[in-house]
Protein backbone atom coordinates (compact mmCIF):
# COMPACT_ATOMS: atom_id res chain seq x y z
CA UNK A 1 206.66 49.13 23.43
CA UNK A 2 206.29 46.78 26.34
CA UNK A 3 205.79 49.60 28.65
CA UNK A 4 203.12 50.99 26.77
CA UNK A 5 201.18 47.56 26.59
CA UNK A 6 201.46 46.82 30.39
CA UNK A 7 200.55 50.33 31.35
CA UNK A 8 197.35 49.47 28.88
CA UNK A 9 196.99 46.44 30.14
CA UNK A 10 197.35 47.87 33.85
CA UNK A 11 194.66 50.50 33.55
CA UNK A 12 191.98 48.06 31.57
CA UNK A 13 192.05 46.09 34.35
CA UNK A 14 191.88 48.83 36.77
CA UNK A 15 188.77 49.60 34.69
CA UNK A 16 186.87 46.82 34.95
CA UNK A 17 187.76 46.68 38.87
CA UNK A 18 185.98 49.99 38.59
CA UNK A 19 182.89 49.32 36.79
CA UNK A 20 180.64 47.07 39.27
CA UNK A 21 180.93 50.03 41.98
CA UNK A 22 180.04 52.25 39.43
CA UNK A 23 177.12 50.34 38.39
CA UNK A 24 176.14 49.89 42.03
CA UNK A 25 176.83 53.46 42.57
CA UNK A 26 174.54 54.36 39.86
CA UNK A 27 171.93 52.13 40.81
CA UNK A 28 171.96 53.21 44.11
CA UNK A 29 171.96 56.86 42.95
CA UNK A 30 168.50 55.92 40.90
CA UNK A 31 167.11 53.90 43.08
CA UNK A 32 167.65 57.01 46.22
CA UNK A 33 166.35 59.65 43.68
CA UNK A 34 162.98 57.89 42.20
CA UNK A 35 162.10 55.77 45.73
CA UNK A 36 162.48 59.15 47.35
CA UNK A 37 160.01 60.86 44.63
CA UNK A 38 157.68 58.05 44.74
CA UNK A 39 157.34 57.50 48.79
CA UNK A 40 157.28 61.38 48.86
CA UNK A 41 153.71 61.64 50.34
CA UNK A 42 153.87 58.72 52.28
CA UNK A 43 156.81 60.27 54.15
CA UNK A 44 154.82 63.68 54.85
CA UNK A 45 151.80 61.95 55.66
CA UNK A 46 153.32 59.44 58.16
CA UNK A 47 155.32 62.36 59.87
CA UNK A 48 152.63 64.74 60.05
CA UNK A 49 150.37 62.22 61.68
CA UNK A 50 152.85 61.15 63.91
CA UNK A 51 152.57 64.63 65.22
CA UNK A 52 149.15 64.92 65.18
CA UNK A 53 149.41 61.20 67.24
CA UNK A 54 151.25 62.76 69.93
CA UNK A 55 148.80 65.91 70.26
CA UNK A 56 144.92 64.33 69.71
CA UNK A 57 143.12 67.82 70.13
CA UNK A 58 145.04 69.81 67.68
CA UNK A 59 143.11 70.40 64.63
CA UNK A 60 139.53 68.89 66.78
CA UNK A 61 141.27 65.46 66.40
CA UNK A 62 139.49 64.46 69.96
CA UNK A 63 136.07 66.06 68.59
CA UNK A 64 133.33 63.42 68.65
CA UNK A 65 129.48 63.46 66.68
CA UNK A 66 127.41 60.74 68.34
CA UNK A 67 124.19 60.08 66.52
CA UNK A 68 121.31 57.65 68.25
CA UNK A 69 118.51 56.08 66.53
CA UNK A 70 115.31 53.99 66.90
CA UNK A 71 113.42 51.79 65.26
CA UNK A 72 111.97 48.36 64.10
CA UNK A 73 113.08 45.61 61.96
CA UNK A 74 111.81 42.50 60.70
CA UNK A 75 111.27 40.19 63.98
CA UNK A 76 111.45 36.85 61.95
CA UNK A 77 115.36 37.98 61.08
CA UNK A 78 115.82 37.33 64.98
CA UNK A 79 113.51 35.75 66.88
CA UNK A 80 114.59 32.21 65.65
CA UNK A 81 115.39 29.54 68.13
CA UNK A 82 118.17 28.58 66.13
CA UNK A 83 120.89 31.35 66.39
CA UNK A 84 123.03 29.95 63.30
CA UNK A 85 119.67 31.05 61.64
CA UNK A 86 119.51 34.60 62.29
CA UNK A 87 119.76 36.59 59.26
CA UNK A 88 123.33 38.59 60.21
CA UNK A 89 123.82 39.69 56.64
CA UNK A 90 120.02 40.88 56.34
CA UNK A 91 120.15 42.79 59.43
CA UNK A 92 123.50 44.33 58.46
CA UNK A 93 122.12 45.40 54.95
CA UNK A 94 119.24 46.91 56.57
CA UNK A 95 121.09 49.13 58.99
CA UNK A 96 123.28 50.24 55.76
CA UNK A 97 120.65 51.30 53.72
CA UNK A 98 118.76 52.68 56.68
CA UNK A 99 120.86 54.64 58.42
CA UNK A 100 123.99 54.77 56.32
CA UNK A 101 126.28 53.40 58.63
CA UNK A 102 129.66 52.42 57.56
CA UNK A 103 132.77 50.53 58.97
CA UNK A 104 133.33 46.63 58.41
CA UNK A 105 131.55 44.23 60.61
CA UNK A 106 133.74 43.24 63.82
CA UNK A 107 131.31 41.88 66.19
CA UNK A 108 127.68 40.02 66.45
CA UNK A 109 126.73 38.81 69.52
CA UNK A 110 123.64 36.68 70.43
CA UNK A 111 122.06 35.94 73.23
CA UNK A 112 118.85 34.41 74.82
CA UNK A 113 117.10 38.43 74.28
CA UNK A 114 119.24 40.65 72.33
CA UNK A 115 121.77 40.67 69.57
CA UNK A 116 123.99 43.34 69.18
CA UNK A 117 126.04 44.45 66.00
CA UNK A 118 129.26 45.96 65.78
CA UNK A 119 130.72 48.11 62.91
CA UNK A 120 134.00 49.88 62.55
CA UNK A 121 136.38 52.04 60.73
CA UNK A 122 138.64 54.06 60.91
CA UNK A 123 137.42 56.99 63.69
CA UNK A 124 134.14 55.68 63.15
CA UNK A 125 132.04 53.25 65.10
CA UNK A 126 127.94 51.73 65.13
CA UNK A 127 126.77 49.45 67.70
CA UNK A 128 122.92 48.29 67.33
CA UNK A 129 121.52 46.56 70.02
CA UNK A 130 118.48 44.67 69.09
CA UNK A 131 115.70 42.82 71.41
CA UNK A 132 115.22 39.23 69.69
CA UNK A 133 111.56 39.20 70.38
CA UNK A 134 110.12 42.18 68.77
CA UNK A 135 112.96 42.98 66.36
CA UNK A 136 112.81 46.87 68.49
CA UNK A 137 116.53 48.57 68.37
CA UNK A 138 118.39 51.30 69.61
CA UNK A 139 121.12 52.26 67.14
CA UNK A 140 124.43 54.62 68.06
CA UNK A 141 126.92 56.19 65.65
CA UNK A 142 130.28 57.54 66.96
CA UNK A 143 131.95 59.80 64.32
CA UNK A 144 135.05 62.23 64.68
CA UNK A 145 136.76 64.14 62.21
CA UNK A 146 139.28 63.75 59.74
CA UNK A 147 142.28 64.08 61.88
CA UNK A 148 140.78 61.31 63.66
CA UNK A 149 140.70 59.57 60.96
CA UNK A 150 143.97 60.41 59.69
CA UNK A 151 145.45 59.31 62.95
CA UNK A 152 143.43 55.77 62.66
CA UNK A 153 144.94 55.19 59.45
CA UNK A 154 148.64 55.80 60.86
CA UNK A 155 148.03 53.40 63.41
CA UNK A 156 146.14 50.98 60.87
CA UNK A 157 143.04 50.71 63.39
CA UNK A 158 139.89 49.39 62.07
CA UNK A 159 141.55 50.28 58.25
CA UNK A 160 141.29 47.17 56.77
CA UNK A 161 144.01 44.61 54.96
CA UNK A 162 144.28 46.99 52.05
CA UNK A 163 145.31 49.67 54.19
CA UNK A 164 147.82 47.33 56.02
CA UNK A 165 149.42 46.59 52.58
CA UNK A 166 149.60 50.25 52.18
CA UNK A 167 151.38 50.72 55.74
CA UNK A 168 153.40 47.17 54.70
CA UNK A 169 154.45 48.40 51.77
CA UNK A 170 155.62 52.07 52.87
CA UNK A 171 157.70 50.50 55.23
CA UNK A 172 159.38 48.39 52.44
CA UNK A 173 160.08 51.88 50.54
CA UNK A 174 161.36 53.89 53.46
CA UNK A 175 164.33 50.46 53.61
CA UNK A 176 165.45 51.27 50.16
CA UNK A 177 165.36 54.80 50.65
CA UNK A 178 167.45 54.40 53.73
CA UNK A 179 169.71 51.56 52.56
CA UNK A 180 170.29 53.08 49.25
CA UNK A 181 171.24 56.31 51.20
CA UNK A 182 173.56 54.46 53.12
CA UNK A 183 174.80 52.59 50.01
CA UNK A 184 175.31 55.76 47.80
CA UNK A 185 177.34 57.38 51.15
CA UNK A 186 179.68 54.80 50.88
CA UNK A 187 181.12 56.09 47.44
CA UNK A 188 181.51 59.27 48.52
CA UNK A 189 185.04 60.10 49.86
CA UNK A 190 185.24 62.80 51.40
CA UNK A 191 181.96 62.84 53.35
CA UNK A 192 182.09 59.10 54.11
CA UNK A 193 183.46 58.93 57.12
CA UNK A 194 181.69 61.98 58.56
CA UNK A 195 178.91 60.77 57.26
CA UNK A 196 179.12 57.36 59.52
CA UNK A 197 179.98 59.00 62.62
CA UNK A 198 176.67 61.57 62.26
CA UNK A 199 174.45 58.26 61.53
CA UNK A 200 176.19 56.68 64.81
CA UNK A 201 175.56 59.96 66.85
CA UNK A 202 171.73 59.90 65.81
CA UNK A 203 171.56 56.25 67.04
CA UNK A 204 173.42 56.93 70.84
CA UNK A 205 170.88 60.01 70.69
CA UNK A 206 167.84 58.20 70.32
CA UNK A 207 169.00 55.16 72.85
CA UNK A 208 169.88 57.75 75.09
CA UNK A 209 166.46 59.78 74.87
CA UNK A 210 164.80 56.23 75.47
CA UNK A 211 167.15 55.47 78.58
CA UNK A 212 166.33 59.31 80.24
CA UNK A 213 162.91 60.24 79.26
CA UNK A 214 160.99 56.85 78.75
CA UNK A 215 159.78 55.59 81.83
C-alpha cells in the first residue's frame, strides 16, 4: 500500500516538474507558428528587396523620369524683407496643386535672391528654385519606378516615421520568430544538439565570409 502511494506520489510530482516546459513548449510552439504567419510578407518582401538592393538595374530599378517646369507665382509670397515672413506653406500648397508633386518637405532655403524648396519620398524627389523678386521658377521632378521605390522603403529613405515603425516593428517580429525557434529547438531531443551545432556553423560561416570577401 505504501508502495503504491509513493510511486503516486513520485510521478505527481514528476508531473508538475513537467508542466511549466510544457507550457513554455506550447507557447513557444504558438507563438513560432502564428508570428511566422503574421510576419509572412514582411519576410518575402524584405528578402526580395534585399536582392533587388544588391542588383539596382534589374527590373529598371536604376530607370529615372525627370520632369521640368516653369512658371510664376505670387511675388508678395517672397519678396518680403523679412524671411521668417515668406509664405513656405503657401508656396508649398501651390506647387502641390499645381504640379502634383509629392514627397514631404526636407529643405527651404532662403537667400538674398532665390529660395529653393525641397520635397522627397521614397524614389521620388522636387526641387523648385524660385527668384525672390519676381516670384519666376524653374521646377524639376525626379521619379523612378517601383523597384526604386521598393528599394527606398527597405532602406527607410525619405519613407517617413510611419514607415520606420513598420521597419521597427518587423524587426521586433523576426526576434520572436527566431527566439521562439530557438526556444521550441530546445525541447526537441533528438534534433537538439544537431540543431545547435548547424546554428553555430551558420554563424563561423557568415564571420568568415565577412573576414575573406569584405574589404
Amino acid at each position: 500500500m505504501n508502495s503504491v502511494k509513493n510511486s503516486t506520489g513520485t510521478s505527481a510530482r514528476a508531473s508538475k516538474k513537467k508542466a511549466p516546459k510544457k507550457e513554455v513548449a506550447k507557447l513557444s510552439r504558438w507563438l513560432h507558428i502564428y508570428l511566422s504567419m503574421v510576419s509572412f510578407a514582411v519576410v518575402l518582401f524584405f528578402s526580395f528587396t534585399g536582392l533587388t538592393l544588391n542588383h539596382p538595374s534589374w527590373f529598371g530599378g536604376e530607370t529615372q523620369v525627370i520632369v521640368k517646369n516653369k512658371g510664376k507665382l505670387n511675388a508678395k509670397w517672397v519678396n518680403n524683407p523679412d524671411t521668417n515672413k515668406i509664405a513656405k506653406l503657401e508656396i508649398v500648397e501651390f506647387l502641390r496643386k499645381t504640379y502634383q508633386v509629392k514627397g514631404a518637405v526636407s529643405e527651404v532655403r532662403i537667400d538674398d535672391g532665390e529660395v529653393s524648396v525641397s520635397l522627397k519620398g521614397p524614389a521620388y524627389s522636387c526641387d523648385a528654385f524660385i527668384n525672390r523678386e519676381t516670384g519666376a521658377y524653374e521646377l524639376s521632378e525626379v521619379k523612378m519606378g517601383i523597384m526604386a521605390v521598393m528599394n527606398d522603403l527597405h532602406k527607410g529613405r525619405d519613407s517617413g516615421k510611419g514607415w520606420g515603425w513598420i521597419i521597427d516593428l518587423s524587426a521586433v517580429f523576426l526576434i520572436l520568430v527566431s527566439l521562439s525557434g530557438l526556444i521550441l529547438l530546445c525541447f526537441i531531443k533528438k534534433k537538439r544538439l544537431a540543431g545547435f551545432i548547424t546554428g553555430v556553423v551558420g554563424l563561423l560561416l557568415c564571420y568568415l565570409i565577412y573576414v575573406l570577401f569584405v574589404p
